[in-house]
Each structure stands twice: as C-alpha cells, then as structure tokens.
N, C-alpha and C. Protein backbone atom coordinates (compact mmCIF):
# COMPACT_ATOMS: atom_id res chain seq x y z
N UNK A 1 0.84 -1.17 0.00
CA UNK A 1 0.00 0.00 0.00
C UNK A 1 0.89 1.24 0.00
N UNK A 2 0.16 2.26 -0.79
CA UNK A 2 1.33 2.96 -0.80
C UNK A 2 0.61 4.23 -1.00
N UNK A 3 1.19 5.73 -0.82
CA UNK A 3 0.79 6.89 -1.48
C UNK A 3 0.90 7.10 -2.60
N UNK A 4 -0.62 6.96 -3.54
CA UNK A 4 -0.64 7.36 -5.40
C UNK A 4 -0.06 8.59 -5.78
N UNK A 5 -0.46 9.34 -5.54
CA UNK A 5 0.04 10.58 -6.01
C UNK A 5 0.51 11.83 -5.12
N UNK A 6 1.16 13.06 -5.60
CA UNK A 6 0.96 14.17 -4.99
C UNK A 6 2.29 14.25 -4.03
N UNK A 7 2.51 14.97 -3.20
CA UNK A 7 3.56 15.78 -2.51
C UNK A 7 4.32 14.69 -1.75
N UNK A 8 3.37 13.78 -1.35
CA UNK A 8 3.66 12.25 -1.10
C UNK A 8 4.24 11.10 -1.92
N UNK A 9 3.55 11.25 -2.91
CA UNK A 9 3.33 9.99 -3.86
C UNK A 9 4.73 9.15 -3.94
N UNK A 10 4.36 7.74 -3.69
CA UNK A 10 5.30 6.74 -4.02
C UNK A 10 5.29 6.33 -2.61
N UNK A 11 5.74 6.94 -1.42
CA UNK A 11 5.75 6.28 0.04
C UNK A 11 5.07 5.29 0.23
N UNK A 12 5.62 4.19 0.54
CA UNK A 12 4.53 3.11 1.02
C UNK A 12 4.30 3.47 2.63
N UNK A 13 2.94 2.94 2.83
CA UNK A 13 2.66 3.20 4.29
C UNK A 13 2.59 1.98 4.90
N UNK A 14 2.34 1.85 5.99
CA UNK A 14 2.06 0.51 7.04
C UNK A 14 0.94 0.17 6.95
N UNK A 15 0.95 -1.27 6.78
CA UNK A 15 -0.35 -1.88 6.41
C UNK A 15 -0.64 -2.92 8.31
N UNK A 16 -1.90 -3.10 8.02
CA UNK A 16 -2.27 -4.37 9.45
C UNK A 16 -1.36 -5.49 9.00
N UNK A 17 -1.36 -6.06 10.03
CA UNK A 17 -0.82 -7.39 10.38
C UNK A 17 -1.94 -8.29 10.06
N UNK A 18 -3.06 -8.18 10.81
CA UNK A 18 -4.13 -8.99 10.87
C UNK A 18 -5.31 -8.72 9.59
N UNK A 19 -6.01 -8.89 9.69
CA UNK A 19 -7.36 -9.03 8.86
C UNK A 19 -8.60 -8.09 9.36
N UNK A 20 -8.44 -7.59 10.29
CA UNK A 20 -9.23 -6.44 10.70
C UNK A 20 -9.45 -5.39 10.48
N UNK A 21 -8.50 -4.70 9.90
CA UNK A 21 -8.26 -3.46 9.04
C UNK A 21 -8.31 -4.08 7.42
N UNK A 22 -9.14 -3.33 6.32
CA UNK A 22 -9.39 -3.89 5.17
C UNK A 22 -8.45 -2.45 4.64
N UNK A 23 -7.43 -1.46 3.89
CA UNK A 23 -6.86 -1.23 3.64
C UNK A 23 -7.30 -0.94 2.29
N UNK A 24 -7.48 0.32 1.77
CA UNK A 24 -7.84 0.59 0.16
C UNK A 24 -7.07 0.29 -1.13
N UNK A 25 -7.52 -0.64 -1.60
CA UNK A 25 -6.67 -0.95 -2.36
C UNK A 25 -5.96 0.64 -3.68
N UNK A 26 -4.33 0.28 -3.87
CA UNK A 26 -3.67 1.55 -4.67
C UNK A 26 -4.65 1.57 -5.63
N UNK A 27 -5.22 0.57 -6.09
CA UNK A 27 -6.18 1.16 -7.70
C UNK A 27 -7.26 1.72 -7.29
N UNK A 28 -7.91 1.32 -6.43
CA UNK A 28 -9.52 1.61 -5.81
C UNK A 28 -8.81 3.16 -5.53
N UNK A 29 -7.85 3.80 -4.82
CA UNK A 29 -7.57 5.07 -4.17
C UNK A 29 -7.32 6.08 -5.72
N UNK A 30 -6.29 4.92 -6.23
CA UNK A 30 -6.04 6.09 -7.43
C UNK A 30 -7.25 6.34 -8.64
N UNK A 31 -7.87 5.93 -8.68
CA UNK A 31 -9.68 5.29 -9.35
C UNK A 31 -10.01 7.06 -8.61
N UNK A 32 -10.55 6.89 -7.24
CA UNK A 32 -11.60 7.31 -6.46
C UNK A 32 -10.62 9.12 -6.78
N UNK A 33 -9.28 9.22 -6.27
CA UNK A 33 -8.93 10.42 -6.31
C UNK A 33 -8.54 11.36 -7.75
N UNK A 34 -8.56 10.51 -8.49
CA UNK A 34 -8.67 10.97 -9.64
C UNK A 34 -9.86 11.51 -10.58
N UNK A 35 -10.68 10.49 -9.47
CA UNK A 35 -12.25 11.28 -9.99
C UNK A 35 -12.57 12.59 -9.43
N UNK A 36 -12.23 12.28 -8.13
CA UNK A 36 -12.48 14.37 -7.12
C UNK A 36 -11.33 14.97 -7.67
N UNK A 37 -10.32 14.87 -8.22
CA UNK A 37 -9.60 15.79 -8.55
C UNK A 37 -10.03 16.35 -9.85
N UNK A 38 -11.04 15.51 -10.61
CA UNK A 38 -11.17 16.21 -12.01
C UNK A 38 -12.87 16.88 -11.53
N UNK A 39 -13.13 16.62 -10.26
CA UNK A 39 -14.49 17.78 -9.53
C UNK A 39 -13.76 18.76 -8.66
N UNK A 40 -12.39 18.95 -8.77
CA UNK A 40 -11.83 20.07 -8.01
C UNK A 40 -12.45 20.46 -6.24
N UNK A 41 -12.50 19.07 -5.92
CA UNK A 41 -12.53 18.76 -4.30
C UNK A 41 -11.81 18.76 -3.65
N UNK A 42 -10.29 18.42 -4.08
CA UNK A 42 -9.35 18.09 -3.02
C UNK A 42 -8.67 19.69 -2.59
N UNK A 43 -8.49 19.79 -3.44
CA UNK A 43 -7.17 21.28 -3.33
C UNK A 43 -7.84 22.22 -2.33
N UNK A 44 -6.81 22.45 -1.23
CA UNK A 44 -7.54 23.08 -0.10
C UNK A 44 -8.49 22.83 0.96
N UNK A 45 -9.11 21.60 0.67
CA UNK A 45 -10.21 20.97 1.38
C UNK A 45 -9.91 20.67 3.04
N UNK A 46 -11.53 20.75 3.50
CA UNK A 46 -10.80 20.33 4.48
C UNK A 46 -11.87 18.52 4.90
N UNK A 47 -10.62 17.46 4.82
CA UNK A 47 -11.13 16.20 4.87
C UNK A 47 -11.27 15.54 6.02
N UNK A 48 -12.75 14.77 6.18
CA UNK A 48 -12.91 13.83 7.27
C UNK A 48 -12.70 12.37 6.96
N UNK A 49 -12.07 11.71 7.39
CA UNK A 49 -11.50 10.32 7.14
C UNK A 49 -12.08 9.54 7.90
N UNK A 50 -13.48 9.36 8.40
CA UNK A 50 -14.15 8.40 8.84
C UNK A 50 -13.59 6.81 9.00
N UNK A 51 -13.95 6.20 9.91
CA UNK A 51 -13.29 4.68 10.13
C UNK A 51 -12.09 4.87 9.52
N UNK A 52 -10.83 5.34 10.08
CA UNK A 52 -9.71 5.84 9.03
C UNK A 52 -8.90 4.57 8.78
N UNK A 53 -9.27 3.28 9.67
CA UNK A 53 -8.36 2.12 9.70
C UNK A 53 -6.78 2.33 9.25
N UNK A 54 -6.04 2.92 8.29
CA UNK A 54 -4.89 3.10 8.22
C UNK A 54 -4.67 4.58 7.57
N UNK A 55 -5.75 5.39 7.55
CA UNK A 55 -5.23 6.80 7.15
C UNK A 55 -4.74 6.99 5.67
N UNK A 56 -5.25 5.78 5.19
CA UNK A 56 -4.28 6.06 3.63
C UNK A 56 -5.12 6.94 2.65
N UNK A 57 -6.84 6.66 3.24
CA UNK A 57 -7.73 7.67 2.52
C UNK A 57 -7.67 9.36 2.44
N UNK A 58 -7.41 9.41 3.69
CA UNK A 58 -6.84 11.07 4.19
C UNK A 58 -5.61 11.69 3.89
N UNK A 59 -5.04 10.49 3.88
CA UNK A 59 -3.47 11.16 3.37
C UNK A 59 -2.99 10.86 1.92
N UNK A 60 -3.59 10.60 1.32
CA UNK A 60 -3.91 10.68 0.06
C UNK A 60 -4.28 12.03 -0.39
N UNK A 61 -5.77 12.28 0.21
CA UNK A 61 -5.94 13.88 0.02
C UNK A 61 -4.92 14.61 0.73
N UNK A 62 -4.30 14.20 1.26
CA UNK A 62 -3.55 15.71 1.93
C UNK A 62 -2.11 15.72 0.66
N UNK A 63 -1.56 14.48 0.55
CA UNK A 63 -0.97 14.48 -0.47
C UNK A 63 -1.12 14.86 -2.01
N UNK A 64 -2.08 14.94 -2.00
CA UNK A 64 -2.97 15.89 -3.41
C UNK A 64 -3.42 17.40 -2.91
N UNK A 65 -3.43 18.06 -1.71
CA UNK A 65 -3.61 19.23 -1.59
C UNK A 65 -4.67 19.59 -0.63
N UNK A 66 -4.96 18.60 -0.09
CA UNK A 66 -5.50 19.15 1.13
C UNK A 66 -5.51 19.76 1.80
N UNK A 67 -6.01 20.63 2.23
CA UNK A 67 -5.88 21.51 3.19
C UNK A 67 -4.96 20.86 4.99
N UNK A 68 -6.26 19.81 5.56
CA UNK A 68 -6.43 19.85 6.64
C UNK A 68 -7.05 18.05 6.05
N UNK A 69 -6.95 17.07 7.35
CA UNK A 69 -7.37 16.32 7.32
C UNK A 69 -7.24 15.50 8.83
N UNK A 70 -9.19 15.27 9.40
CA UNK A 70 -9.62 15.00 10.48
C UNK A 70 -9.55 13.03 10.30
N UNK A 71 -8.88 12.24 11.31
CA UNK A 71 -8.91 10.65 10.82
C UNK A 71 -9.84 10.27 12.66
N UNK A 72 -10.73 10.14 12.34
CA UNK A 72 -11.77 9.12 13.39
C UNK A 72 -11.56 7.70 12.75
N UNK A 73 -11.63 7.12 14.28
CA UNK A 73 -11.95 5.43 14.47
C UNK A 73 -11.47 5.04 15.63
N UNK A 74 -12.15 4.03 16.05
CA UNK A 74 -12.64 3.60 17.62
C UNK A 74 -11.38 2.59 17.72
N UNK A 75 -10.58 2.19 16.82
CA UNK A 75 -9.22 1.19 17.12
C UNK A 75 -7.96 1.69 17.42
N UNK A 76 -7.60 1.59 18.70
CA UNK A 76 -6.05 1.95 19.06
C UNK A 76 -4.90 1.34 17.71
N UNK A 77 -5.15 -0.23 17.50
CA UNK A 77 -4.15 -0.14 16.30
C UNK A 77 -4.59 0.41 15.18
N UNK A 78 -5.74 1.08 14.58
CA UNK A 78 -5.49 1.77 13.56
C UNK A 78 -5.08 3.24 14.08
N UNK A 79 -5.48 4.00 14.78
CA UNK A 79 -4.81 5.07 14.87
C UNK A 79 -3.39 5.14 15.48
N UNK A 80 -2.84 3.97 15.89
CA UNK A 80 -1.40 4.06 15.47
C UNK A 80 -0.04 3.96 14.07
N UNK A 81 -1.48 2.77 13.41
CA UNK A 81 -0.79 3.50 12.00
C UNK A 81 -1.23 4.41 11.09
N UNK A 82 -2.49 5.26 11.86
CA UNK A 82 -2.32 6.38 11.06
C UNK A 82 -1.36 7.63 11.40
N UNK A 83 -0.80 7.16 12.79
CA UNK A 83 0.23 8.21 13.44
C UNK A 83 1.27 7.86 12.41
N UNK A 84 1.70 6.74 12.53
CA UNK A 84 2.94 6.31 11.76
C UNK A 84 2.66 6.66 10.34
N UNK A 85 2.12 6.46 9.53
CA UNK A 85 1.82 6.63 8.15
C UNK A 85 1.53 8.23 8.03
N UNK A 86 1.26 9.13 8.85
CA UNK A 86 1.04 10.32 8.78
C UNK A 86 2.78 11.17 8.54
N UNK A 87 3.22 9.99 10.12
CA UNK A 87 4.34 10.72 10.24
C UNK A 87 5.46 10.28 8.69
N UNK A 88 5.46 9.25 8.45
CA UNK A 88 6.28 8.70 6.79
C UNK A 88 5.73 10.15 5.86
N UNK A 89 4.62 10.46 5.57
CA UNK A 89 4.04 11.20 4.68
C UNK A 89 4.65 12.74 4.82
N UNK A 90 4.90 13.25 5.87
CA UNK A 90 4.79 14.40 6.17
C UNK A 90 4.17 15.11 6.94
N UNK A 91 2.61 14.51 7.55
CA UNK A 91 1.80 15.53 7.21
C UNK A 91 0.98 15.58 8.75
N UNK A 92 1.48 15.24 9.93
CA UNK A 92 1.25 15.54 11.04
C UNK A 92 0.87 16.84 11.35
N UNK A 93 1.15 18.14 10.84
CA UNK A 93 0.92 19.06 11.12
C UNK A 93 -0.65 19.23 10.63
N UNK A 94 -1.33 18.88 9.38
CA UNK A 94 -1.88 19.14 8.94
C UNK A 94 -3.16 17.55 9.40
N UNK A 95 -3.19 17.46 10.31
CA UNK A 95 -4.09 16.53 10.39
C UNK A 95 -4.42 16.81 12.33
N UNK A 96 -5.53 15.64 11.85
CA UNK A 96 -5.92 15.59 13.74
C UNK A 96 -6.61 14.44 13.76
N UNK A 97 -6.51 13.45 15.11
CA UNK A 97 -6.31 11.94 15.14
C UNK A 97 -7.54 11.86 16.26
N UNK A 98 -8.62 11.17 15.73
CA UNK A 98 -9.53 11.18 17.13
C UNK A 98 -9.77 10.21 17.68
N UNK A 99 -9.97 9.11 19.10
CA UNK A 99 -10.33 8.32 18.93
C UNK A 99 -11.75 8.28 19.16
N UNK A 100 -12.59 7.21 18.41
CA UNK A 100 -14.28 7.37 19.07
C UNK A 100 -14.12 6.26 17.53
N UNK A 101 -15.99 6.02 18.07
CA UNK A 101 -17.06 5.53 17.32
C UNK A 101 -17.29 6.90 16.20
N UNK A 102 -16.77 6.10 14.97
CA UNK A 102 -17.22 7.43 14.01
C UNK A 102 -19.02 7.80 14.19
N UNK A 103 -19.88 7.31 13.85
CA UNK A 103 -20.88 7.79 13.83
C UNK A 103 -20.86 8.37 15.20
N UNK A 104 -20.60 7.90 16.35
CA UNK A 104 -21.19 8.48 17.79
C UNK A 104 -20.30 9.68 17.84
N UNK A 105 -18.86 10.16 17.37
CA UNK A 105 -18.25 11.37 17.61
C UNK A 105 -18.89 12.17 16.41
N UNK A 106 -19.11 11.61 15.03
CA UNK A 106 -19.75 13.03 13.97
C UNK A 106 -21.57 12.85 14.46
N UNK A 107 -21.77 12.66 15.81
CA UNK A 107 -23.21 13.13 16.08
C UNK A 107 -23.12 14.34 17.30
N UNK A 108 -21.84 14.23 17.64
CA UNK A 108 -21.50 14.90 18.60
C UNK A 108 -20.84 16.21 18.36
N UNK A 109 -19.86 15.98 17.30
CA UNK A 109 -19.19 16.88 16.62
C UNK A 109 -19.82 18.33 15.93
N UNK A 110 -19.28 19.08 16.20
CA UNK A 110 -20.10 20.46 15.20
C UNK A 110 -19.02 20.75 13.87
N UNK A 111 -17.96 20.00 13.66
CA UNK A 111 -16.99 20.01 12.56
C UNK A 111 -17.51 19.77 11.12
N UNK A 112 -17.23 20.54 10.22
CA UNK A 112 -17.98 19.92 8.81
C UNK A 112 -16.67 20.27 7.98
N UNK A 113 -16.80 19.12 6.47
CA UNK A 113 -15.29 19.21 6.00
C UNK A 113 -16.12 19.44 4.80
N UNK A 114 -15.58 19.59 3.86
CA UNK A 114 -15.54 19.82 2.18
C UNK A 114 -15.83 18.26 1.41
N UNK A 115 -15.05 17.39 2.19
CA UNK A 115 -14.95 16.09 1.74
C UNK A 115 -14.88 15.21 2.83
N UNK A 116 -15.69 14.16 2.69
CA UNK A 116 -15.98 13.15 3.57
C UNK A 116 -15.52 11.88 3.35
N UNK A 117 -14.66 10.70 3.79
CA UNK A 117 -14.52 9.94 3.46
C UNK A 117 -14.96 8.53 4.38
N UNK A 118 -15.74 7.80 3.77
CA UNK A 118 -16.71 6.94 4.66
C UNK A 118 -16.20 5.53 4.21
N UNK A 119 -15.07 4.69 4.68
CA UNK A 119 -14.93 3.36 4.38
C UNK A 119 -14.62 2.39 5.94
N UNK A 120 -16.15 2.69 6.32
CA UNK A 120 -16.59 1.16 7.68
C UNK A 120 -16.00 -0.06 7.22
N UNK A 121 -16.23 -1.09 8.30
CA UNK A 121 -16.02 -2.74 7.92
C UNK A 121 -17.10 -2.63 7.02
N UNK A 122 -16.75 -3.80 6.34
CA UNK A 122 -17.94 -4.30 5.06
C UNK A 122 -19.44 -4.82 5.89
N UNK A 123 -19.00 -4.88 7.37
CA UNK A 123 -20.49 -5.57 7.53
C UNK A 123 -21.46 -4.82 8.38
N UNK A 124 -20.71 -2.70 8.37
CA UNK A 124 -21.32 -2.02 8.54
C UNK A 124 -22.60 -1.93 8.36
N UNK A 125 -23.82 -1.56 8.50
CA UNK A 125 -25.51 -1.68 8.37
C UNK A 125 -26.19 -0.59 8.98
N UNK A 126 -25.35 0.70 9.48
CA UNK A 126 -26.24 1.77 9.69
C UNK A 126 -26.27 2.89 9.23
N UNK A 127 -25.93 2.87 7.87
CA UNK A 127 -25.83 3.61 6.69
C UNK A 127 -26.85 4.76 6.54
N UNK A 128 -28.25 4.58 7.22
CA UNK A 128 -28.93 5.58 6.66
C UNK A 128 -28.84 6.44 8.28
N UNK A 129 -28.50 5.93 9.39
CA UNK A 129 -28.17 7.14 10.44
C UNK A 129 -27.04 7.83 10.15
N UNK A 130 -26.36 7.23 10.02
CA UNK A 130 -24.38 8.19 9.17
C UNK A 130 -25.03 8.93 8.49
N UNK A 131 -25.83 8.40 7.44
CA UNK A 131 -25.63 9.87 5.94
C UNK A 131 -26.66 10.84 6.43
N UNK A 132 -27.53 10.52 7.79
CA UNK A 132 -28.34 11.22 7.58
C UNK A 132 -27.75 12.45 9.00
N UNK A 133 -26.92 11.89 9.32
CA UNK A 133 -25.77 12.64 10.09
C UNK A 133 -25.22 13.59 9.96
N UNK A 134 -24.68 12.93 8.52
CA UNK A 134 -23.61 13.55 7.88
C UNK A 134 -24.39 14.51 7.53
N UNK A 135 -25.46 14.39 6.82
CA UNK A 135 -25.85 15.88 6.00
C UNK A 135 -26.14 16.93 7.18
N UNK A 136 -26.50 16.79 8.15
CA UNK A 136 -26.75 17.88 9.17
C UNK A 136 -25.37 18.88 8.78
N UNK A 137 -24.50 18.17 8.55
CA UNK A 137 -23.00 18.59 8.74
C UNK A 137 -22.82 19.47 7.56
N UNK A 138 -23.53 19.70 6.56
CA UNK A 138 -23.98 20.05 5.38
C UNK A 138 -22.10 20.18 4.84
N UNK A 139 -21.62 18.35 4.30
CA UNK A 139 -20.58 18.07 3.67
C UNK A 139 -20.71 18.97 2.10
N UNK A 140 -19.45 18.72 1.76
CA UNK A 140 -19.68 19.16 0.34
C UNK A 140 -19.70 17.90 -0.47
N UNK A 141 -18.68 16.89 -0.64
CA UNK A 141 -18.48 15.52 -1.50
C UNK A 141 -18.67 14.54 -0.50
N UNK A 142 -19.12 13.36 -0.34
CA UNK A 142 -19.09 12.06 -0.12
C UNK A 142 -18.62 10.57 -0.48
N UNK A 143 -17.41 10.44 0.16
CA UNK A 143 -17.39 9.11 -0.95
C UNK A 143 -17.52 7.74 -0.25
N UNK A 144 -18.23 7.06 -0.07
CA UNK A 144 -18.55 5.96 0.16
C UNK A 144 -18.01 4.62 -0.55
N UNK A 145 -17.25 3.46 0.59
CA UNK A 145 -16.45 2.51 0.09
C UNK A 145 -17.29 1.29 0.87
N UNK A 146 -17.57 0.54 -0.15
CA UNK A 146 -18.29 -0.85 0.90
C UNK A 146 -18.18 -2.11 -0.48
N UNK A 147 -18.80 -3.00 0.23
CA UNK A 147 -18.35 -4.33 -0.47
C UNK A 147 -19.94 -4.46 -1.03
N UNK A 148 -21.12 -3.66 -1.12
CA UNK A 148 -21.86 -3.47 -1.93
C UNK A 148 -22.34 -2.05 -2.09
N UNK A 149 -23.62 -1.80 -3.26
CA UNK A 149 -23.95 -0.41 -3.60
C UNK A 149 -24.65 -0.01 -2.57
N UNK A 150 -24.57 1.10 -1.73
CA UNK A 150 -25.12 2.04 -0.63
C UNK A 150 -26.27 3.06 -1.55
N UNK A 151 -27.32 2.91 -1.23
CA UNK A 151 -28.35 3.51 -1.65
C UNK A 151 -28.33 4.63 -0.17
N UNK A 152 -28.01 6.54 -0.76
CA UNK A 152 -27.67 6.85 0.74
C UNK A 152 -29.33 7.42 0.78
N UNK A 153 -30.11 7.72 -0.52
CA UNK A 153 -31.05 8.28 0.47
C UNK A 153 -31.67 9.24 -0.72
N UNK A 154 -33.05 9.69 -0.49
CA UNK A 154 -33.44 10.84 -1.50
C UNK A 154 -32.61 12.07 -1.33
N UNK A 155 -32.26 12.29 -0.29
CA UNK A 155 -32.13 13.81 0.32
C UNK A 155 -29.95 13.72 -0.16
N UNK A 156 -29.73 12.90 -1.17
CA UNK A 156 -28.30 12.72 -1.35
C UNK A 156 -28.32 12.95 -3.14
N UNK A 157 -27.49 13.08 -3.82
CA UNK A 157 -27.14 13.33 -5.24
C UNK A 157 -26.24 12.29 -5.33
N UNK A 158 -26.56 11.00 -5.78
CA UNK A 158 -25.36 10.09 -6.75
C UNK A 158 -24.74 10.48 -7.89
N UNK A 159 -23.59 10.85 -7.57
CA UNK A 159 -22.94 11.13 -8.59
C UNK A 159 -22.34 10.33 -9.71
N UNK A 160 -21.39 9.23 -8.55
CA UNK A 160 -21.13 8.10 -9.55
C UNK A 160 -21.19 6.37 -9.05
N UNK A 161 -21.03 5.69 -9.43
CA UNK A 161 -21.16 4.52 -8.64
C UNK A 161 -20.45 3.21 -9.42
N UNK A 162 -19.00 3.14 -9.05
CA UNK A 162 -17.91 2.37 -9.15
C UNK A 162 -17.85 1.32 -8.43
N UNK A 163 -17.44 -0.38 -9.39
CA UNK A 163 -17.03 -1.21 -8.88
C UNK A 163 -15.53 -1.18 -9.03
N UNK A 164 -15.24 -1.88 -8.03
CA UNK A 164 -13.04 -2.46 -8.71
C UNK A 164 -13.41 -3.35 -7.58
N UNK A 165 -13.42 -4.77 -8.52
CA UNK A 165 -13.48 -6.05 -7.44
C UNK A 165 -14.25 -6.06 -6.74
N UNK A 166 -13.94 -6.14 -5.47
CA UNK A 166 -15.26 -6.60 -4.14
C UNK A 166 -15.49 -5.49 -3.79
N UNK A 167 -14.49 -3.83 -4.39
CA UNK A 167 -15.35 -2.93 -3.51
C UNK A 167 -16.27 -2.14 -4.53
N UNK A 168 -17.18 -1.38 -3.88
CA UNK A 168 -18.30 -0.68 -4.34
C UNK A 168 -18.12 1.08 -3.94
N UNK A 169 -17.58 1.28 -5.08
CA UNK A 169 -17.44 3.23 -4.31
C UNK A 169 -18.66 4.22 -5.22
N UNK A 170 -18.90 4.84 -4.22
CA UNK A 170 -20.51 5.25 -4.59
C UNK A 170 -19.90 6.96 -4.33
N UNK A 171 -19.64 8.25 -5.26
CA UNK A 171 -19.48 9.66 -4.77
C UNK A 171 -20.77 9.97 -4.65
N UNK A 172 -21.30 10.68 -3.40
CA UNK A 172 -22.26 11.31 -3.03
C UNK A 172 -21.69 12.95 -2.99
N UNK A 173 -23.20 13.92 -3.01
CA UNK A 173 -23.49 15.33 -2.34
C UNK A 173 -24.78 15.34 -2.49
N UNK A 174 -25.00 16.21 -0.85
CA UNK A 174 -26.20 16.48 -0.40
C UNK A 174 -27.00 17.26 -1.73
N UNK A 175 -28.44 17.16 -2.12
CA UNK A 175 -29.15 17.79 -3.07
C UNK A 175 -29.63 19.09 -2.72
C-alpha cells in the first residue's frame, strides 16, 4: 500500500498485520482520487476520514492538496498507523487523530469538512443514520467505500457509482 500521487506519492505506508483493518486498495484510491480531482474537491479541502483504519484515505488527500485532514476510528491499532503513516508522509501538522465511534463522535461533533470519506467494515448496516448525520453537517463531496452499492437516500445526489473487485465506491453530495 502505498501513497498514489501528490507531494507524497510513491511512500509506502504501514499496512495491518491482521485481517481487521481492510486497507484501500492503490487502484480503488487512485480510481476514487482521480475522480475528485477532475471535480476540483481536493485542493484546499478540508477532509474527514471516517473509520480511518490506516489513514491512507486522508493522506492521500492531503498528499494531493488538502488543506487539513480530520482521521476518526474507535481502534487503538489503527490510529497508530495512522500516526505512523502520517508521520512517513509528512503531514502531522496538517491533520488531527480522534479516537471514538465514528458515527457516535460526527453526532456529537459540530466540525464539517468539504470532503468526507466513509470506508466502515464491510459488515457495517447503519448507513442511513451516518448519511443522515452527515448531511446535518452540510458536507460538500461524499465518498462511500463498501463491499456493496449504498443507496444513501433521496435527500443525497449520486454522482457516480464504481465497482473495482469486491469494492463498491458510490461519490455522493447532499441535493
């Protein structure tokens, strides 16, 4: 696994040991960021990295021009390799590491980013309290990663809706 592109690009980062952390695959990342970069999302943004399991989603955008990038998730070993993988990248300054239950800290949270990045375990199932969360937060982009298609809702704009293999990436914004 590695950083695709940008101020970063080429660094490989630290991957799990175990099977608990599912890890974006380089094509699925370079696929997904190449699509917001040609919707002029990233540059400057400021990104939420939901379930960040290894931070490679966030630091990706920060490595393409992110502004700022927020990484939630409730696992001590993933937010240690998103410390570590932050720190390989550069980009500690420009980030902030939370621990919590993503949905239970962005219900709590008054933070809203430009870009949202939403990749739970695959056997996540409370999809329509998150998005309907999220929009309070009035996001600008959404991108959604799961091992099937996420239908987020009337009150959402599908933009596009990508397979690569077992995953399913769906870009959302609120309508």
């Amino acid at each position: 696994m590695r950083v695709v592109a940008g101020k970063a690009g080429g660094i490989r980062l630290s991957a799990p040991k175990g099977v608990d952390i599912r890890p974006t695959s380089d094509r699925v990342k370079e696929a997904v960021f190449n699509s917001l970069h040609s919707r002029s999302a990233i540059e400057g943004a400021e990104v939420l990295d939901l379930f960040a399991g290894t931070g490679s989603l966030g630091i990706e955008a920060l490595s393409r021009g992110a502004k700022k990038a927020t990484f939630v998730d409730e696992s001590s070993e993933s937010l240690e390799l998103v410390k570590e993988n932050l720190k390989k990248a550069g980009f500690e300054k420009n980030s902030e590491i939370i621990k919590g239950d993503s949905l239970d800290w962005l219900q709590k949270s008054s933070k809203s980013a430009d870009l949202v990045l939403l990749d739970p375990p695959y056997g996540f199932e409370n999809w329509a309290e998150l998005l309907d969360t999220l929009l309070q937060k009035r996001p600008g982009i959404a991108v959604i990663e799961s091992n099937r298609e996420i239908d987020p809702g009337p009150k959402w704009h599908v933009d596009s809706i990508r397979q690569y293999g077992s995953s399913v990436v769906v870009v959302i914004d609120p309508k």
